[in-house]
N, C-alpha and C. Protein backbone atom coordinates (compact mmCIF):
# COMPACT_ATOMS: atom_id res chain seq x y z
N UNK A 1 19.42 9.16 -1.24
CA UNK A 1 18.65 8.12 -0.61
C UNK A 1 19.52 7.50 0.49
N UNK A 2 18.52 7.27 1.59
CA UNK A 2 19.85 6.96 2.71
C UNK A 2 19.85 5.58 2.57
N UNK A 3 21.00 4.71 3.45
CA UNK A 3 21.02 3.56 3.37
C UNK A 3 19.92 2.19 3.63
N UNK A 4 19.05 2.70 4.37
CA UNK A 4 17.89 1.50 4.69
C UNK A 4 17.05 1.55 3.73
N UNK A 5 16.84 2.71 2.71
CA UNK A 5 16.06 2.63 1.19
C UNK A 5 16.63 2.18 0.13
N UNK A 6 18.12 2.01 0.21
CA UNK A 6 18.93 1.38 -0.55
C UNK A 6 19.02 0.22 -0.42
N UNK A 7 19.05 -0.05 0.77
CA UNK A 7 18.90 -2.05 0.89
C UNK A 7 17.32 -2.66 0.39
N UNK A 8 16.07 -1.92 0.96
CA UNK A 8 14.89 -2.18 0.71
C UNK A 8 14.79 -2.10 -1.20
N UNK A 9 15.73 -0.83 -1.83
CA UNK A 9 15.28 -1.24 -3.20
C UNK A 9 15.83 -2.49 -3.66
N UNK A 10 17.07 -2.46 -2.63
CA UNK A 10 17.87 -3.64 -3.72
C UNK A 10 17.38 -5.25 -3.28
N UNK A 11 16.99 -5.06 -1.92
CA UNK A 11 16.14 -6.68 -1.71
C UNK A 11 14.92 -6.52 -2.52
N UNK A 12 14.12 -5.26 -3.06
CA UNK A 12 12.80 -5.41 -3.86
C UNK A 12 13.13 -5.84 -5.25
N UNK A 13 14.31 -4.69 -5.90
CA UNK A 13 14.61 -5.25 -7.16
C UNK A 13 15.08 -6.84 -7.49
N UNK A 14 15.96 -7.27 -6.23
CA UNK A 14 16.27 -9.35 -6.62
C UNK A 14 15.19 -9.72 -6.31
N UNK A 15 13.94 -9.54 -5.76
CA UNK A 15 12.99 -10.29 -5.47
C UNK A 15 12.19 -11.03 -6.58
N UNK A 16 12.17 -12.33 -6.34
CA UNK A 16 11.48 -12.96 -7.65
C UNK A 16 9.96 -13.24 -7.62
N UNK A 17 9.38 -12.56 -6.03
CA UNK A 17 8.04 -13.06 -5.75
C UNK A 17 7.96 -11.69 -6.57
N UNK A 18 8.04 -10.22 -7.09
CA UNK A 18 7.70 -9.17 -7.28
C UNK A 18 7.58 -9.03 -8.87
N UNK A 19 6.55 -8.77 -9.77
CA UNK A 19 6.67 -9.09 -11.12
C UNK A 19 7.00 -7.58 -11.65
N UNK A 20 7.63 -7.77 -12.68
CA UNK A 20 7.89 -6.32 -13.23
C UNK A 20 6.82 -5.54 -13.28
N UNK A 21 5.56 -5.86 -13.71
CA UNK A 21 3.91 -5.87 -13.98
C UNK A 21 3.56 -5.13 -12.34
N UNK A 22 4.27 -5.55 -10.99
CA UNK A 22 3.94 -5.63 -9.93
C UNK A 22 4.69 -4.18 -9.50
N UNK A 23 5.43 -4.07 -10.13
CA UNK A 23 6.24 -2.77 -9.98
C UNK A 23 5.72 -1.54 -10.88
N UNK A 24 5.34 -1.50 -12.00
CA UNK A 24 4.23 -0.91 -12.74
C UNK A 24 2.79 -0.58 -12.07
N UNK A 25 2.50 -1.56 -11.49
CA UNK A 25 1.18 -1.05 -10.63
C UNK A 25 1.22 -0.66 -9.59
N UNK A 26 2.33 -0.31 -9.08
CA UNK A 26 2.68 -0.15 -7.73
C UNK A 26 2.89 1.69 -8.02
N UNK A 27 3.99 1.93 -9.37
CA UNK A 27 4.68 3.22 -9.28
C UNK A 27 3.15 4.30 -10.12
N UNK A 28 2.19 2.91 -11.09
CA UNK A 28 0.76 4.37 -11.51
C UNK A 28 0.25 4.65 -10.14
N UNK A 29 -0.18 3.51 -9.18
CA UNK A 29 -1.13 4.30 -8.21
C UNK A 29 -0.74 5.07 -7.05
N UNK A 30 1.08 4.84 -6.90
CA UNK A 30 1.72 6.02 -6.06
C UNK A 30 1.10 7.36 -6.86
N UNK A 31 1.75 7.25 -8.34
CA UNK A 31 1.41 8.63 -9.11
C UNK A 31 0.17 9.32 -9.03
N UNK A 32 -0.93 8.21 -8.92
CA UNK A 32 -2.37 8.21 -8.72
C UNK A 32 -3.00 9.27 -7.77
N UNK A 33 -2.10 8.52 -6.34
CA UNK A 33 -2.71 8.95 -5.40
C UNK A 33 -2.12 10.53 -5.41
N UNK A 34 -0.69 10.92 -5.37
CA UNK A 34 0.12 12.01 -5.69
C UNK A 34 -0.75 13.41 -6.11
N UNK A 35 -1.36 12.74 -7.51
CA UNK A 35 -1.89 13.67 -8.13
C UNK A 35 -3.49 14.03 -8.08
N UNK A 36 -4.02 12.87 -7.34
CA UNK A 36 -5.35 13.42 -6.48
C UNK A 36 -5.20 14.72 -5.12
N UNK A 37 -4.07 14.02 -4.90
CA UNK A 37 -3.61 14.80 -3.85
C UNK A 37 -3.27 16.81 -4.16
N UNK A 38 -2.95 16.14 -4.69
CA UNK A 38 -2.06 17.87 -5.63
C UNK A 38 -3.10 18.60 -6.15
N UNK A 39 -4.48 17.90 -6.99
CA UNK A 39 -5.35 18.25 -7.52
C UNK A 39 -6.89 19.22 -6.83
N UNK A 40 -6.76 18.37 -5.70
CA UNK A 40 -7.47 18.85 -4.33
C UNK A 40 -6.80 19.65 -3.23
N UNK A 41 -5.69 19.86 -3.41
CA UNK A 41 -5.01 20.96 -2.79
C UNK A 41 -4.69 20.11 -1.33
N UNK A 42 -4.45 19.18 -1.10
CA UNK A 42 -4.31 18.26 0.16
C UNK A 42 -2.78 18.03 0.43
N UNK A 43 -2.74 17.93 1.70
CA UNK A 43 -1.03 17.66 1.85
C UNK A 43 -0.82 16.15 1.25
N UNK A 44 0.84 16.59 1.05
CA UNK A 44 1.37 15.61 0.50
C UNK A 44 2.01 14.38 1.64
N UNK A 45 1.58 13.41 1.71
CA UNK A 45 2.56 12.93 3.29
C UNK A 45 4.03 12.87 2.38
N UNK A 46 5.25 13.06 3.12
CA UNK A 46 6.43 12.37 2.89
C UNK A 46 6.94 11.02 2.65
N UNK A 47 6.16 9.99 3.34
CA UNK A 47 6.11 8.36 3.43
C UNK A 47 5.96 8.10 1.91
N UNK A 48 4.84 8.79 1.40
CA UNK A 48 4.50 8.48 -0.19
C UNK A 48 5.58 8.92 -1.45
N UNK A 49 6.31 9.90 -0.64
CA UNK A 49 7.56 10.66 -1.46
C UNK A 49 8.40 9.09 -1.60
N UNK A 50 8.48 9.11 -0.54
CA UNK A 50 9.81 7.78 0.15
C UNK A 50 9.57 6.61 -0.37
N UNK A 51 8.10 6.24 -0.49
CA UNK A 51 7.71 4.82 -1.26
C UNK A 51 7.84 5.38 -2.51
N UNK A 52 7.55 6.23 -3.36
CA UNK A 52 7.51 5.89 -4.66
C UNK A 52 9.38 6.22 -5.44
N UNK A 53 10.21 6.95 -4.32
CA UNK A 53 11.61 6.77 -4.58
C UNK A 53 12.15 5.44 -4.69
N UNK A 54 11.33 4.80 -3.61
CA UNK A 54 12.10 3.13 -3.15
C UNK A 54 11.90 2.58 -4.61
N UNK A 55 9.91 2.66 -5.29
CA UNK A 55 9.64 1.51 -5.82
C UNK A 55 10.28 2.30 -7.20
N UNK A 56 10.57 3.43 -7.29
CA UNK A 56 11.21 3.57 -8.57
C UNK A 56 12.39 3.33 -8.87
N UNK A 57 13.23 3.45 -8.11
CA UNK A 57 14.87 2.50 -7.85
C UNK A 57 14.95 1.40 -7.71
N UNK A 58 13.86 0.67 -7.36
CA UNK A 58 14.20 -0.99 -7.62
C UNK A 58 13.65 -1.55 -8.99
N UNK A 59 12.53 -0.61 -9.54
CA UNK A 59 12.44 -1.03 -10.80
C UNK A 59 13.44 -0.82 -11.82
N UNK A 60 14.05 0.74 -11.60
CA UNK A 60 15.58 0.62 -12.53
C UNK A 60 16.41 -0.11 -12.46
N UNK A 61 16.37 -0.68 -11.04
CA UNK A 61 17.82 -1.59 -10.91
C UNK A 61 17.22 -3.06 -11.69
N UNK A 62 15.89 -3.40 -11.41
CA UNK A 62 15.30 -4.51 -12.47
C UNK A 62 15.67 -4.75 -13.78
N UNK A 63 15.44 -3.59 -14.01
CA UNK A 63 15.25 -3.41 -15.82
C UNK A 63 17.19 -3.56 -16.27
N UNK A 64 18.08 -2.73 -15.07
CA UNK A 64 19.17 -2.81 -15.36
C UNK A 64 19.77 -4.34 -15.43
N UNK A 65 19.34 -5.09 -14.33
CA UNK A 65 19.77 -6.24 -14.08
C UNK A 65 19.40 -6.99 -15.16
N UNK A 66 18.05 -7.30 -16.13
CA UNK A 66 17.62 -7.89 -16.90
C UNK A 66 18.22 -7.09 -18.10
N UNK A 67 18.95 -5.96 -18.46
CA UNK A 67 19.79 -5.87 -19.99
C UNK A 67 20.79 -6.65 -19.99
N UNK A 68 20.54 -6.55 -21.49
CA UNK A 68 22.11 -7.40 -21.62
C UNK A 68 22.34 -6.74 -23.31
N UNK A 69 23.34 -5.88 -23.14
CA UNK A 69 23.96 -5.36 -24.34
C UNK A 69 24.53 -6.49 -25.61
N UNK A 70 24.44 -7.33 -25.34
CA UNK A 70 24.92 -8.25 -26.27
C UNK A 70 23.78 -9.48 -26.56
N UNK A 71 23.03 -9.58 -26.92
CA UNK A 71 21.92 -10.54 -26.77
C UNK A 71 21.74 -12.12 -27.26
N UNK A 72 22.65 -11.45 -28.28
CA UNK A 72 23.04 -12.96 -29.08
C UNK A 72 24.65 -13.32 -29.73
N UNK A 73 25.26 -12.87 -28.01
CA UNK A 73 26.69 -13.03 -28.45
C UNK A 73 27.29 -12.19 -29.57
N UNK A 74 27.20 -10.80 -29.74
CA UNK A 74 27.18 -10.21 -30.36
C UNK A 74 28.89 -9.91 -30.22
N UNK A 75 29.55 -10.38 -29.43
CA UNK A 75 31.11 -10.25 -29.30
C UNK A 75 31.78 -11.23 -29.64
């Protein structure tokens, strides 16, 4: 991933206007559209490759940012 998709995931993943819920509906109807696409034998654009890389790397970095291996002071 080059660097301007790396900044865009990582300003999407701190974003607090963006709900985890918001990132979930974002990565079914990339998949959505993907597989209408695939299904009907239609080209694939690249842009849609590129958005659903972005919105799937900022949701990992979400989910990463919100663990916490120790939850209740477990050290």
């Amino acid at each position: 991933m080059n660097e301007e998709a790396k900044a865009l995931s990582d300003g999407l993943a701190h974003s607090h206007e963006i709900t985890d819920y918001d990132f979930w509906r974002a990565l079914k109807s990339i998949e959505d559209e993907l597989y209408w696409l695939e299904r009907n034998r239609r080209p694939i654009p690249i842009d849609l490759i590129y958005v659903r890389a972005i919105v799937r790397t900022a949701r990992q970095k979400r989910l990463f940012i919100a663990y916490d291996p120790a939850p209740f002071d477990a050290f």
